[in-house]
Protein backbone atom coordinates (compact mmCIF):
# COMPACT_ATOMS: atom_id res chain seq x y z
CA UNK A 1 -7.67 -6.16 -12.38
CA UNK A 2 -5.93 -3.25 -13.98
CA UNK A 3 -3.56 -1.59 -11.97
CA UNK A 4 -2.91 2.22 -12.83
CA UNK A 5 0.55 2.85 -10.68
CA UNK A 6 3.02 0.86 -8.82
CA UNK A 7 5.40 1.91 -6.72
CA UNK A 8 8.70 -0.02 -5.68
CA UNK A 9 8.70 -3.02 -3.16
CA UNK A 10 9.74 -2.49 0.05
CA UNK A 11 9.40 -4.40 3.29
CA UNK A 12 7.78 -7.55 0.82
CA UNK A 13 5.02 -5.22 0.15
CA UNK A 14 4.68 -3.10 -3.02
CA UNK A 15 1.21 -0.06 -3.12
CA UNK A 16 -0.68 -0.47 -6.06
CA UNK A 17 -3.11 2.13 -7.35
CA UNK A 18 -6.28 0.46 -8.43
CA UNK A 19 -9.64 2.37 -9.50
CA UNK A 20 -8.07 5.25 -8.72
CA UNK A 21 -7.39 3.87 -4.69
CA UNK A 22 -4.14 2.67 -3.20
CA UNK A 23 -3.62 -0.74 -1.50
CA UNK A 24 -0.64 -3.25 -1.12
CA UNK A 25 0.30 -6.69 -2.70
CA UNK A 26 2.76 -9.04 -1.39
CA UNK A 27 5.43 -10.37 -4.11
CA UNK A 28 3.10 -13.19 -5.24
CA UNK A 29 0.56 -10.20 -6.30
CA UNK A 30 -1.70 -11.18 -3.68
CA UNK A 31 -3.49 -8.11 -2.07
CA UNK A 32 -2.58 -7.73 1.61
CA UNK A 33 -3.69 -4.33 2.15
CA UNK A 34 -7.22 -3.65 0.65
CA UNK A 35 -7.25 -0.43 -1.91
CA UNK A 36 -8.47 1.85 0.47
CA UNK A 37 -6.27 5.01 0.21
CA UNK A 38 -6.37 8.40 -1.01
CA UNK A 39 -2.65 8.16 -1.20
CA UNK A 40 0.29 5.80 0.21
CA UNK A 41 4.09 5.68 0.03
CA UNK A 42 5.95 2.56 0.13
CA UNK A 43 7.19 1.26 3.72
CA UNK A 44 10.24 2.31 5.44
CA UNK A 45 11.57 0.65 8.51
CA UNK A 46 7.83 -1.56 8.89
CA UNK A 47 6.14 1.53 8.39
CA UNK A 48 3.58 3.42 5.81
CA UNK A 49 1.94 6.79 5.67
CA UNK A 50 -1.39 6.58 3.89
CA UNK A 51 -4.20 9.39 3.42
CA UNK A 52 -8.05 8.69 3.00
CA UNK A 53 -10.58 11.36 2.82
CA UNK A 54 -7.68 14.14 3.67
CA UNK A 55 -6.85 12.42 7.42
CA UNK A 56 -3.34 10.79 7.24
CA UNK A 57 -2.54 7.47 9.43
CA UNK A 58 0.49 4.97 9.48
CA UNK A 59 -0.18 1.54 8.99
CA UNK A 60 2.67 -1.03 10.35
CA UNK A 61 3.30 -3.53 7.67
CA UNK A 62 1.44 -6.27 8.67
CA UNK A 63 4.49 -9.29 7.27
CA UNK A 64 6.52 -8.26 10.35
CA UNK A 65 4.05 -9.18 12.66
């Protein structure tokens, strides 16, 4: 897998940009989020804000549950 963009970890979980999608991996690089997304930020406070085909939705980060 060749990952284009990574963005910092936060919450245990870290967005990856994969074949031009977004998607999150825990710290042991295993994906826990399938690469799904238009667009994604890292978590803040157990929480994400994601885009796919221009609707936006927040996704709770699924390690706190």
């Amino acid at each position: 897998m060749s990952i284009h963009n990574v963005r910092e970890f936060s919450g245990g979980l870290a967005a990856v940009k994969y074949s031009n999608k977004w998607g999150f991996i825990d710290k042991t690089g295993k994906l826990v989020i399938a690469h799904e997304f238009d667009s994604a930020k890292s978590f803040s406070e157990g929480l994400t804000v994601v885009e796919k085909d221009n609707k936006f939705g927040v996704i709770i980060n699924p390690l706190l549950k």
